[in-house]
C-alpha atoms as a PDB file:
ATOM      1  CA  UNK A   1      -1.222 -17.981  45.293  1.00  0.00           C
ATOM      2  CA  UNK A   2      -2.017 -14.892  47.201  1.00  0.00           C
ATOM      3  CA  UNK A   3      -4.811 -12.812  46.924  1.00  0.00           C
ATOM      4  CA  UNK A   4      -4.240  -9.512  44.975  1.00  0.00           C
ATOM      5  CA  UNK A   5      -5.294  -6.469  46.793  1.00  0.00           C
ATOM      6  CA  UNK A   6      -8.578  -5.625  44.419  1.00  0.00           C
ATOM      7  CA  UNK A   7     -10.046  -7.361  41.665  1.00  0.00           C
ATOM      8  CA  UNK A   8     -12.179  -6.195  38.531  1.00  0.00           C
ATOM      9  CA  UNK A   9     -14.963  -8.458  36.669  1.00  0.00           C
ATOM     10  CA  UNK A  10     -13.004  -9.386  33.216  1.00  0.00           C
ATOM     11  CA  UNK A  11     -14.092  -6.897  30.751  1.00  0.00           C
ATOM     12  CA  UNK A  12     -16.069  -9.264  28.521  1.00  0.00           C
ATOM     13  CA  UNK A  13     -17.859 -10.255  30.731  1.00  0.00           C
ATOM     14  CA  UNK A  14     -22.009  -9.155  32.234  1.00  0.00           C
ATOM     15  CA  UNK A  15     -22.546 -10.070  35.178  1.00  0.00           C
ATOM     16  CA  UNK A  16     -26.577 -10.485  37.201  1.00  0.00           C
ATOM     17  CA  UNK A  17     -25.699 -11.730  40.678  1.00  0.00           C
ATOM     18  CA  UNK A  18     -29.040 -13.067  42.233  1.00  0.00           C
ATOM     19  CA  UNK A  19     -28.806 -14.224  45.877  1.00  0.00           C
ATOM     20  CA  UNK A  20     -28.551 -18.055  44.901  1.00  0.00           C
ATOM     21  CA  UNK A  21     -26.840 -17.695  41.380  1.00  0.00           C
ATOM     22  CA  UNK A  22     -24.852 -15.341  39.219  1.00  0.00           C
ATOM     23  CA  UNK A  23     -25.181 -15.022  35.967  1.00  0.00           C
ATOM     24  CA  UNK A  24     -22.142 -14.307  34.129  1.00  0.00           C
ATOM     25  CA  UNK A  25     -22.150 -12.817  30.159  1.00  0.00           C
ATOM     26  CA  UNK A  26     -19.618 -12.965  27.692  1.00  0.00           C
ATOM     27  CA  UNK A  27     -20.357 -10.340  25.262  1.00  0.00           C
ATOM     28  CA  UNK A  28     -17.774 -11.612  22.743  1.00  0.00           C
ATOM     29  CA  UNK A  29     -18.930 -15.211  22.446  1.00  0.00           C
ATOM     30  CA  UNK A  30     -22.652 -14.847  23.465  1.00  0.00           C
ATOM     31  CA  UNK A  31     -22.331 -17.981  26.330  1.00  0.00           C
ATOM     32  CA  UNK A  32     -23.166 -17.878  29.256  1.00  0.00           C
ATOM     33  CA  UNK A  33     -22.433 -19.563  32.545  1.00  0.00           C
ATOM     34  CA  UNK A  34     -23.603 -19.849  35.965  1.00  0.00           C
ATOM     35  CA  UNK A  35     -21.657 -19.763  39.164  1.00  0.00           C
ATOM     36  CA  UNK A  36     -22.724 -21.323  42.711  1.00  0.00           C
ATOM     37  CA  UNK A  37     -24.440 -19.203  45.424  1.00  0.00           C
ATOM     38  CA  UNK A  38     -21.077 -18.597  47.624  1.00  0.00           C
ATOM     39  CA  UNK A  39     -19.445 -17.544  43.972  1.00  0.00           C
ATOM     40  CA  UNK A  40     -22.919 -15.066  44.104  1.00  0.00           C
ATOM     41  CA  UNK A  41     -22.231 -13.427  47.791  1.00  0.00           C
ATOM     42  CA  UNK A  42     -18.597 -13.296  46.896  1.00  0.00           C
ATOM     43  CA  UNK A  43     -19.152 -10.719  43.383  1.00  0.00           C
ATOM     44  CA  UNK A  44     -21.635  -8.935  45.229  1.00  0.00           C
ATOM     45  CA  UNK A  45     -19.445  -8.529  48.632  1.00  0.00           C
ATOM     46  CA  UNK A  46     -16.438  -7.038  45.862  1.00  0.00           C
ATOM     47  CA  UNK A  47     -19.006  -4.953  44.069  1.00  0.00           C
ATOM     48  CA  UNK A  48     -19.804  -3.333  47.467  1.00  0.00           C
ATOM     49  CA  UNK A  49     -16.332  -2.707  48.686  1.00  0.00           C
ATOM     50  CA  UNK A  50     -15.705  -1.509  44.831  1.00  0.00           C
ATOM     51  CA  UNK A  51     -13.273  -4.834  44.127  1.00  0.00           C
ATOM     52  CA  UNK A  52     -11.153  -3.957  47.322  1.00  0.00           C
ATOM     53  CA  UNK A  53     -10.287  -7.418  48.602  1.00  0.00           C
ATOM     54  CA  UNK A  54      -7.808  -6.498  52.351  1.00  0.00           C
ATOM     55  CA  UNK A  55      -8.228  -8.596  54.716  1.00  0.00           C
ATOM     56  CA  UNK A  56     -10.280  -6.010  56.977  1.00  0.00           C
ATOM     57  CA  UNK A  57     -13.037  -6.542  54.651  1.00  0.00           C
ATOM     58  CA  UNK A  58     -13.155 -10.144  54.047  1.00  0.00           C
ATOM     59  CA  UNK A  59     -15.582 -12.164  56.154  1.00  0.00           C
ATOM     60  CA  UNK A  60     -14.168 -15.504  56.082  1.00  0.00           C
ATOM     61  CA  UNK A  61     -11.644 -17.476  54.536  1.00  0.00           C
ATOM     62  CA  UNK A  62     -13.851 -19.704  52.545  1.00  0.00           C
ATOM     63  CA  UNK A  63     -14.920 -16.041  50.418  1.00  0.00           C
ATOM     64  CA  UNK A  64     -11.102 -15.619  49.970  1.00  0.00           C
ATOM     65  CA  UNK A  65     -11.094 -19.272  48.412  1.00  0.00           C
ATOM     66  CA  UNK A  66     -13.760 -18.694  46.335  1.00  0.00           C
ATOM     67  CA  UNK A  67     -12.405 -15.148  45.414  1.00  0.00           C
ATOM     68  CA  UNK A  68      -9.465 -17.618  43.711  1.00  0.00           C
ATOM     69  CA  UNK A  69     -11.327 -19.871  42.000  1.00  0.00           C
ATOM     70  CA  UNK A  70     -13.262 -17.175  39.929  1.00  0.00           C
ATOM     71  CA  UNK A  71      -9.961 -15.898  39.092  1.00  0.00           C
ATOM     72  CA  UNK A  72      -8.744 -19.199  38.074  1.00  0.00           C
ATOM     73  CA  UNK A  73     -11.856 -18.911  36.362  1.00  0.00           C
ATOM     74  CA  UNK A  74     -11.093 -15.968  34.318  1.00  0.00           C
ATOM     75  CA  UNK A  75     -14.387 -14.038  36.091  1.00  0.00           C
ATOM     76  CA  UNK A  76     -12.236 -11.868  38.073  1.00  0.00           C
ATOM     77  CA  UNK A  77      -9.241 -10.240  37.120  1.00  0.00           C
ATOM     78  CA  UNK A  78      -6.576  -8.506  39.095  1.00  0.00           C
ATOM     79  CA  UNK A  79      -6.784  -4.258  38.546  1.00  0.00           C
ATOM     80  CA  UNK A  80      -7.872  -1.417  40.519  1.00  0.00           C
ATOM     81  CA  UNK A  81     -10.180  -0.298  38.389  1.00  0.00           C
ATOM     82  CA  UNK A  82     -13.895   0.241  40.598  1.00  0.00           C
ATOM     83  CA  UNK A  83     -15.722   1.837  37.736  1.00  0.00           C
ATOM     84  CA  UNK A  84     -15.543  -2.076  35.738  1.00  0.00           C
ATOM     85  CA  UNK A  85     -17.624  -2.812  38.559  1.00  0.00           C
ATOM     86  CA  UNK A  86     -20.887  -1.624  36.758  1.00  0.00           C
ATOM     87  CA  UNK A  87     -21.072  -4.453  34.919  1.00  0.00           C
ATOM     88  CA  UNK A  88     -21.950  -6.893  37.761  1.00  0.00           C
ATOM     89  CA  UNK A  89     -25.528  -6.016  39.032  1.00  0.00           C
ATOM     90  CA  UNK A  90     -27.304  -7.214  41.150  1.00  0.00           C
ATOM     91  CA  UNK A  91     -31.063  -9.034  40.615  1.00  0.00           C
ATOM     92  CA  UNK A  92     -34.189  -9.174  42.149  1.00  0.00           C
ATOM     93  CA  UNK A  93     -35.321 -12.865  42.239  1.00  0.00           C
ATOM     94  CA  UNK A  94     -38.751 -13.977  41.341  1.00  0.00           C
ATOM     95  CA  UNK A  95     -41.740 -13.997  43.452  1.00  0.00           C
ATOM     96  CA  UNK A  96     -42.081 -18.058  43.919  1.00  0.00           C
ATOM     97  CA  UNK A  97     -45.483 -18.923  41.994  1.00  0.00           C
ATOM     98  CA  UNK A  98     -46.072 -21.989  43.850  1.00  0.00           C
ATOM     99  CA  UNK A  99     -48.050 -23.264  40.218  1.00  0.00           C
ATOM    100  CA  UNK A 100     -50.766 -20.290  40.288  1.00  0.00           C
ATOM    101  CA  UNK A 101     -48.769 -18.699  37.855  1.00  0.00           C
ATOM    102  CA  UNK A 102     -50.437 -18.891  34.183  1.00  0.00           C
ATOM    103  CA  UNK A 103     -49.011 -19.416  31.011  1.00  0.00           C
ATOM    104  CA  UNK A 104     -50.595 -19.477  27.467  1.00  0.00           C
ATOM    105  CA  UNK A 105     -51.081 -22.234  25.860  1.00  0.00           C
ATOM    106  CA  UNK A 106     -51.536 -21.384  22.345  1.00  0.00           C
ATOM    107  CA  UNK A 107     -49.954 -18.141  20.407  1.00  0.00           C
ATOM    108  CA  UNK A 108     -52.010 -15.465  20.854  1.00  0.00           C
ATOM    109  CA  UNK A 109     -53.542 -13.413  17.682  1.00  0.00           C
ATOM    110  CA  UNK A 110     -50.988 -10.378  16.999  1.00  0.00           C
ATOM    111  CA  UNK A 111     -52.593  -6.801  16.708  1.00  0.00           C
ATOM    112  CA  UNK A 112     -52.530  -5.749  12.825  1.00  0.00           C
ATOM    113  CA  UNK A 113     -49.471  -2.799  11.963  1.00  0.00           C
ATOM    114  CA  UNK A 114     -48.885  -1.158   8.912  1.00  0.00           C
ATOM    115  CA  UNK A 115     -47.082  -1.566   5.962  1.00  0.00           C
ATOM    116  CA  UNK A 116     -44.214   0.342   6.655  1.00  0.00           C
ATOM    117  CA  UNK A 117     -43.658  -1.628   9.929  1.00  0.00           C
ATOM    118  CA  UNK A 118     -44.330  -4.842   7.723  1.00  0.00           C
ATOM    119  CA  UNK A 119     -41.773  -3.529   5.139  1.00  0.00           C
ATOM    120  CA  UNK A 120     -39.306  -2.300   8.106  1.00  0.00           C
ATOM    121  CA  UNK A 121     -39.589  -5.156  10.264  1.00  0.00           C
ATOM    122  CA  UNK A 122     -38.567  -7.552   6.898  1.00  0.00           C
ATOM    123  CA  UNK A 123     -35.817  -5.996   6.678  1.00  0.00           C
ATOM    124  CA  UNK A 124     -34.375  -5.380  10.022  1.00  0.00           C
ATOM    125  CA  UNK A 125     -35.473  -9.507  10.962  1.00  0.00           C
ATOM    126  CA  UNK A 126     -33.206 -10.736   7.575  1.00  0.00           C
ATOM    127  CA  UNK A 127     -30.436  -7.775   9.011  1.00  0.00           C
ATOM    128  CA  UNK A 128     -30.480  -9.835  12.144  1.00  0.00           C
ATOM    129  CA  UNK A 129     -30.858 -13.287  11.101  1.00  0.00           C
ATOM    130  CA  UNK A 130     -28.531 -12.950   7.939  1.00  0.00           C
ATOM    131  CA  UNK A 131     -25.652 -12.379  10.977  1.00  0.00           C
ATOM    132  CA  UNK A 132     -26.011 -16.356  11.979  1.00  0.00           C
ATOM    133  CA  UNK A 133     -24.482 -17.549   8.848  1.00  0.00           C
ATOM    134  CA  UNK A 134     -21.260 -17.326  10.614  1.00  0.00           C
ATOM    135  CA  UNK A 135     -22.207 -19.361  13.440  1.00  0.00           C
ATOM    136  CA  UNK A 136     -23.312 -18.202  17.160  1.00  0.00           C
ATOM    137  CA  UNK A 137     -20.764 -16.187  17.877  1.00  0.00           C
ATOM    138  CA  UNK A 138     -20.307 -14.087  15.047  1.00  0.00           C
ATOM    139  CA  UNK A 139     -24.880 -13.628  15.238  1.00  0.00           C
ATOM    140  CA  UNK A 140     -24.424 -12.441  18.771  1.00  0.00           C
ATOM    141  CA  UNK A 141     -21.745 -10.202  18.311  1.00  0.00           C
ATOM    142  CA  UNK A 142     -22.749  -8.694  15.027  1.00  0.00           C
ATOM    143  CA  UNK A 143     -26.683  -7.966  16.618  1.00  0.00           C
ATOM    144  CA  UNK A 144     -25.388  -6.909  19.423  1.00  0.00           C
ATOM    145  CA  UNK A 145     -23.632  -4.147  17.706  1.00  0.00           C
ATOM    146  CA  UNK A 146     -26.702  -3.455  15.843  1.00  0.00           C
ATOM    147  CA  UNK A 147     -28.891  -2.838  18.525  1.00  0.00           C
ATOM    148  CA  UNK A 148     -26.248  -0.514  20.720  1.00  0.00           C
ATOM    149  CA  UNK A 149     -26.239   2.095  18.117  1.00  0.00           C
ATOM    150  CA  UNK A 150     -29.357   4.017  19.103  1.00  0.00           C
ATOM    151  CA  UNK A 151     -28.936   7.959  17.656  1.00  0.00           C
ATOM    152  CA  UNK A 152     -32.343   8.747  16.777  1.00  0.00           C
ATOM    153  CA  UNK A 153     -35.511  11.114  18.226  1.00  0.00           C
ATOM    154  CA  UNK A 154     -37.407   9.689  20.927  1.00  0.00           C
ATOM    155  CA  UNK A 155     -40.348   6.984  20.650  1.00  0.00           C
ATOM    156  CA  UNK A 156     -44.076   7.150  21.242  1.00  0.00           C
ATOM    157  CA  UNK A 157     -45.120   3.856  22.441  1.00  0.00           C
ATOM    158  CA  UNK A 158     -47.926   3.205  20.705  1.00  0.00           C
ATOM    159  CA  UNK A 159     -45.563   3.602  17.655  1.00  0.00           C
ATOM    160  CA  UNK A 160     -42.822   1.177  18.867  1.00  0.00           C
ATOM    161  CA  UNK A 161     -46.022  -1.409  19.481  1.00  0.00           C
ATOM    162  CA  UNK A 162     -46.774  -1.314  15.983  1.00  0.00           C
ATOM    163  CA  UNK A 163     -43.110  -1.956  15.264  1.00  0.00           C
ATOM    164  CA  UNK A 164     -43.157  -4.774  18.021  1.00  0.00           C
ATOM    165  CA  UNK A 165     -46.339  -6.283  16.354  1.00  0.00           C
ATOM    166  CA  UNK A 166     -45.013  -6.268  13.073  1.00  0.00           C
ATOM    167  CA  UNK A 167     -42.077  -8.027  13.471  1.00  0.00           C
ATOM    168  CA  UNK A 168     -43.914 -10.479  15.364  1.00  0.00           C
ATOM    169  CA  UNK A 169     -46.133 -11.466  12.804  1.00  0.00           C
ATOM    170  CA  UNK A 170     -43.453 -11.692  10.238  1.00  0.00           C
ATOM    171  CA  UNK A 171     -41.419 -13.802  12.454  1.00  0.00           C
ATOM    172  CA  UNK A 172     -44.522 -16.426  12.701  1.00  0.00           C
ATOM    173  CA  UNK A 173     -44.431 -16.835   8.980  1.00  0.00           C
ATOM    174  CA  UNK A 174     -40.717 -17.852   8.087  1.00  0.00           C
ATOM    175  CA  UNK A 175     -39.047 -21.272   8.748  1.00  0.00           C
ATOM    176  CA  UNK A 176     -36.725 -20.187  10.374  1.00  0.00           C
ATOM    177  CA  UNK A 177     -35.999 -19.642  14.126  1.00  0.00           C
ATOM    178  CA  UNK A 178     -37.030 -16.331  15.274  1.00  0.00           C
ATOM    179  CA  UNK A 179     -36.973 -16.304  19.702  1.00  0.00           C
ATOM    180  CA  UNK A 180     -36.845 -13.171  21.621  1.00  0.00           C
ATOM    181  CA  UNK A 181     -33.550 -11.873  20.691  1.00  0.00           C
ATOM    182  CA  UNK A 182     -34.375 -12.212  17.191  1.00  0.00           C
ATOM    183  CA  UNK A 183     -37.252 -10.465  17.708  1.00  0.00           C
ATOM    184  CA  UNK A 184     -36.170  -7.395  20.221  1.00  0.00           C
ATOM    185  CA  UNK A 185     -33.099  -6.870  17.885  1.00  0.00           C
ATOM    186  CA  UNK A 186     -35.051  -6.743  14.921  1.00  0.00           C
ATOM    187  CA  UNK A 187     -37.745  -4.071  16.527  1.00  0.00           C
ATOM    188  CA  UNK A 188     -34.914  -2.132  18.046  1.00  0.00           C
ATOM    189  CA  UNK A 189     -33.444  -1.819  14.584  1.00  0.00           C
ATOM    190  CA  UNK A 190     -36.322  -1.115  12.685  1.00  0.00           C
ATOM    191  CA  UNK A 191     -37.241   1.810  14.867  1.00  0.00           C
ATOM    192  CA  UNK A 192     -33.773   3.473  14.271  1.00  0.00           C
ATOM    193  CA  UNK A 193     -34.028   2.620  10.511  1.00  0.00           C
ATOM    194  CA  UNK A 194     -37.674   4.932  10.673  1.00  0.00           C
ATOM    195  CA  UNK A 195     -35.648   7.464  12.839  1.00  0.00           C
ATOM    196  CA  UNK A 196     -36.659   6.671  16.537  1.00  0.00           C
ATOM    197  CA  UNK A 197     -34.552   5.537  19.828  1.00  0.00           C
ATOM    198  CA  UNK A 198     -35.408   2.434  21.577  1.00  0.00           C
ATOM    199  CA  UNK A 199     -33.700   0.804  24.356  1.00  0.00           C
ATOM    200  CA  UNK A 200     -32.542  -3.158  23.864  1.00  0.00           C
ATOM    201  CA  UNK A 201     -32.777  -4.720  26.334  1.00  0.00           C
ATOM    202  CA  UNK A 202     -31.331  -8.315  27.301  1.00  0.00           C
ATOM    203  CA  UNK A 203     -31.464  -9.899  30.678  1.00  0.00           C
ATOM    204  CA  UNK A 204     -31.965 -13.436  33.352  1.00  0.00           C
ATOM    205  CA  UNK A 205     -33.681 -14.027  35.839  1.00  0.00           C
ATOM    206  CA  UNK A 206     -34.399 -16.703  38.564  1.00  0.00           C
ATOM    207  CA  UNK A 207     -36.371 -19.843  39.258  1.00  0.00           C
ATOM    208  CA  UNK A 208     -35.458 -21.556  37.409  1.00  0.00           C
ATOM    209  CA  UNK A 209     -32.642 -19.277  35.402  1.00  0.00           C
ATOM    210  CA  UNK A 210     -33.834 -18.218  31.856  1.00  0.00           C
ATOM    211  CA  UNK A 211     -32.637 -15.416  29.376  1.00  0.00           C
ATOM    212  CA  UNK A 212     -34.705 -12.898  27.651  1.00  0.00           C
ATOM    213  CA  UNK A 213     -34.649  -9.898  25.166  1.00  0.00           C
ATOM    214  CA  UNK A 214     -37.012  -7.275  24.982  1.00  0.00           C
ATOM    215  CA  UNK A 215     -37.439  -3.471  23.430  1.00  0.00           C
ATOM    216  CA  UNK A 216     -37.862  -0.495  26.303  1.00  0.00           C
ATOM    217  CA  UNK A 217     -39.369   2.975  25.598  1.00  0.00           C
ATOM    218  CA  UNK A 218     -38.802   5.230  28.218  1.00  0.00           C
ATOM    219  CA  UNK A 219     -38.343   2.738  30.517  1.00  0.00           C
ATOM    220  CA  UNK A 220     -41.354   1.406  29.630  1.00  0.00           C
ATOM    221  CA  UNK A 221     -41.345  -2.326  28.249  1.00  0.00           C
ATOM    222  CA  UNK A 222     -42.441  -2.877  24.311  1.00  0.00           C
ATOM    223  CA  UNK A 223     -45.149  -6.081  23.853  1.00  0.00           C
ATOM    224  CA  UNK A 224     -44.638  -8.013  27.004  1.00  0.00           C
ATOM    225  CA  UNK A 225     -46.522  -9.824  29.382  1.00  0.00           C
ATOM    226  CA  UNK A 226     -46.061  -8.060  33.245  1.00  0.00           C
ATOM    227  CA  UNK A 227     -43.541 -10.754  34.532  1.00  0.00           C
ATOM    228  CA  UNK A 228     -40.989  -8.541  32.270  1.00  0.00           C
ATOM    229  CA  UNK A 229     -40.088  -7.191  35.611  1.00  0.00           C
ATOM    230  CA  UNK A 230     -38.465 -10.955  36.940  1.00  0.00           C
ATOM    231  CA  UNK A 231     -35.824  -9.871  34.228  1.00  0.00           C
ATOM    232  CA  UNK A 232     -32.676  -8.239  35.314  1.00  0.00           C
ATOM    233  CA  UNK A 233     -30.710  -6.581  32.441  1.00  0.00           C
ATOM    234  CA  UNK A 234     -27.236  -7.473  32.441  1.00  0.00           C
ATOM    235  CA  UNK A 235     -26.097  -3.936  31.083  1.00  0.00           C
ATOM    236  CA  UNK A 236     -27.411  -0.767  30.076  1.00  0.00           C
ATOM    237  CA  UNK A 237     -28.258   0.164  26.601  1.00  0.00           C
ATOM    238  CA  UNK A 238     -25.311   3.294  26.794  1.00  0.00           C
ATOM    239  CA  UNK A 239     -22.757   0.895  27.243  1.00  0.00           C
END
């Protein structure tokens, strides 16, 4: 099979390309998968060169072989189409803790909000998890909708915390689960609902690989602890 002269990232697909991993996205099924560290320097050596794949510009052969396998793969695609490359970005890995890092280990006590975040944040969590009653892939795609359609006036912080806090607490008292996503979604969506913008956020990052969700305010992260910044996004909110 010969190589095709450029190659695109399929269009359903994120990608976070760390120096040891990448982290690949479909945003119609909500999986995700994880490709080896020469699959890594491969999508970032095509993002660079804007998916241009002559022979000038390959370095070796074994990056041409691995080039095919993520097409058999259905990663890359053949097109000439650079601006598809802005959804593969590339991530910052995370400082090695070497065990100093701590974590909690018990639920800290959630600041009080009030009732109209209670009332909002109600609402926008049973929005969000009333979408899983057609299974994983209809949740993710139906939140994910949700959370894009931001067309409100801009947020104060402290407000957006309130939100944040709210829907946290309500979260804590039904039995059901309610994880980051649920949570960030249900924020973001509340805030629109009361007429502000947030930004949703949803991103990996390294050592080992994780996923997270979060809420943004003028680039300013809603509720979370400071290694928020070990989190690539796989997208921007505009998109």
């Amino acid at each position: 099979m010969t190589l095709p002269h450029s190659l695109s990232p399929a269009p359903h697909l994120r990608l976070v390309c760390f120096p040891a991993v990448c982290v690949a996205l479909d945003v119609q099924k909500g999986t995700v998968q994880l490709f080896s560290e020469e699959a890594a320097r491969a999508v970032s050596h095509l993002r660079g060169t804007r998916g241009l794949t002559t022979t000038a510009l390959l370095p070796s052969p074994v990056q041409e072989r691995t080039f095919m396998a993520l097409v058999g793969a259905g990663v890359l695609i053949q097109g000439d189409n650079p601006g598809a490359w802005d959804s593969a970005r590339p991530g910052v890995p995370s400082s090695p803790s070497w065990g100093t890092r701590d974590s909690p280990a018990a639920l800290e006590p959630i600041p009080r909000a009030s009732l109209r975040w209670y009332a909002l944040g109600s609402l926008a969590l049973l929005a969000v998890l009333s979408g899983g009653l057609g299974g994983r892939r209809s949740a993710f795609t139906r939140t994910r909708r949700l959370v894009w359609k931001t067309t409100a006036d801009a947020t104060d912080h402290a407000v957006a915390l309130e939100a944040a806090h709210a829907v946290r607490k309500v979260g804590r008292l039904l039995p059901l689960r309610v994880a980051c996503w649920e949570e960030a979604a249900a924020t973001s969506i509340a805030l629109r609902w009361a007429g502000y913008r947030s930004a949703f956020r949803h991103g990996a990052a390294t050592d080992p690989v994780r996923l997270h969700a979060w809420v943004e305010v003028g680039g300013r992260a809603v509720a979370e602890s400071d290694d928020i910044t070990d989190y690539t996004p796989f997208e921007e909110p505009c998109e």
